[in-house]
Protein backbone atom coordinates (compact mmCIF):
# COMPACT_ATOMS: atom_id res chain seq x y z
CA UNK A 1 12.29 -2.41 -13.82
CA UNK A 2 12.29 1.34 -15.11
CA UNK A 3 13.22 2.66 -11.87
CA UNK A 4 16.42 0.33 -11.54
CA UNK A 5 17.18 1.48 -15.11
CA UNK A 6 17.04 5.07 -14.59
CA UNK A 7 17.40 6.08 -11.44
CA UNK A 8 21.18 6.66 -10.13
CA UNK A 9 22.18 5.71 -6.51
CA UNK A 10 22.10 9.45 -5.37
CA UNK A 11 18.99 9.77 -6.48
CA UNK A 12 18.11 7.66 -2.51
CA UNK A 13 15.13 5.96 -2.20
CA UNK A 14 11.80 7.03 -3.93
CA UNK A 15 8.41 6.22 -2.22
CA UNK A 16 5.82 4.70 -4.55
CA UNK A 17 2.18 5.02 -3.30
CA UNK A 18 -1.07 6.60 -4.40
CA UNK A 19 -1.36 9.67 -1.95
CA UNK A 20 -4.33 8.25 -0.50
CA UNK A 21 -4.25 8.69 3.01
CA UNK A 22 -5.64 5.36 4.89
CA UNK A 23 -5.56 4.12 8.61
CA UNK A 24 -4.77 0.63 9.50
CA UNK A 25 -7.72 0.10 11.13
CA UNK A 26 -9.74 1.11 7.88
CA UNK A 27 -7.44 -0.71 5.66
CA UNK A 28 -7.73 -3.74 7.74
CA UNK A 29 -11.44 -3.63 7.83
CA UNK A 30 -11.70 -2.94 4.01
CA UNK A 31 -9.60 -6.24 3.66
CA UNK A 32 -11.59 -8.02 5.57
CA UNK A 33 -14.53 -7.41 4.05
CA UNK A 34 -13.11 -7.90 0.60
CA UNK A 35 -12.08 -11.40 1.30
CA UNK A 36 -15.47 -11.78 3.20
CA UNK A 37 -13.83 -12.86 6.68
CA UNK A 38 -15.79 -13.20 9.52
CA UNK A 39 -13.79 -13.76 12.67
CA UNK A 40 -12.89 -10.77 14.59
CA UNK A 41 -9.65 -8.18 13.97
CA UNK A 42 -7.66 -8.50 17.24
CA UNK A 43 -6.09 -5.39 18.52
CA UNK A 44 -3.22 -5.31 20.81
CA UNK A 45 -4.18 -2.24 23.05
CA UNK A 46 -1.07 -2.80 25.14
CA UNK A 47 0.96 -1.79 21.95
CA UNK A 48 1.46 1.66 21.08
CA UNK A 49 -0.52 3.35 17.99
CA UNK A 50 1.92 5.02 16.59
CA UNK A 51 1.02 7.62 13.88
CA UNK A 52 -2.52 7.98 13.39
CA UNK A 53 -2.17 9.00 10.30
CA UNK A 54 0.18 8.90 7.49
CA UNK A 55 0.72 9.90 3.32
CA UNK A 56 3.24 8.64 1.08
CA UNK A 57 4.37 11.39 -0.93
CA UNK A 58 5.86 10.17 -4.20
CA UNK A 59 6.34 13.68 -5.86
CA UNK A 60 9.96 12.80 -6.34
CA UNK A 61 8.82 9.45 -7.87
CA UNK A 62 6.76 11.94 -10.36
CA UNK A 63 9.78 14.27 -10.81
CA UNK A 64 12.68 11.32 -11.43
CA UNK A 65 10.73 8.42 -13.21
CA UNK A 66 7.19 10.94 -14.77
CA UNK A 67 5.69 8.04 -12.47
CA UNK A 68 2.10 8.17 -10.54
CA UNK A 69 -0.07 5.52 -9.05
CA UNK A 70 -2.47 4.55 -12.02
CA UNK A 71 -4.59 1.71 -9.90
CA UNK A 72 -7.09 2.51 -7.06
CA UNK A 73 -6.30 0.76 -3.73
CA UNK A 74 -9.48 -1.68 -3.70
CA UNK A 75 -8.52 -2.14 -7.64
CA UNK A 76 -4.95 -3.17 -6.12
CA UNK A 77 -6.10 -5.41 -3.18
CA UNK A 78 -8.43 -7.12 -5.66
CA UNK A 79 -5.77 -7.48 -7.70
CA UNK A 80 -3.03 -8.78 -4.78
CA UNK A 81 -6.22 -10.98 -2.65
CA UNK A 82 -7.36 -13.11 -6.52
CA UNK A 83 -3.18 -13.10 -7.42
CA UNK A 84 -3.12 -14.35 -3.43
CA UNK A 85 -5.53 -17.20 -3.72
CA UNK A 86 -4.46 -18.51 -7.32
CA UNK A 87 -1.11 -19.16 -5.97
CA UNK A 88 -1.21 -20.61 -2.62
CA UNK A 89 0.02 -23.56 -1.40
């Protein structure tokens, strides 16, 4: 809600994210133990990887909105998996 308050259209978009640098595969894995599954993670090998790697930068976040991340990621897909369960249907 404070971003669509204060920031202006030319402002563009601003990333929001932590900084933390994390592969799929690891942040697949680290859900999947969270939520204690115990099948298998399928990959499609016949797709292509894309980038390995990737950080979202949200330095103009910082500089437009004095915002930073303030939750760890396993605090966040604690958070997201219990919010998750409580409101399926």
């Amino acid at each position: 809600m404070y971003a669509l308050q204060h920031l202006k259209s030319e402002d563009g978009p601003v990333n929001l994210g932590s900084g933390f640098e994390i592969s799929i595969k690891h942040l697949a894995l680290t859900i999947k133990a969270m939520v204690d599954y115990q099948g298998e993670i399928e990959w499609d090998h016949s797709m292509p990887n894309g980038q390995p790697n990737r950080v979202l930068s949200s330095a103009k976040a910082y500089k437009l909105l004095a915002w930073q991340s303030k939750i760890s990621l396993t605090d966040g897909l604690k958070e997201t998996i219990e919010w998750y369960l409580a409101n399926r249907h």
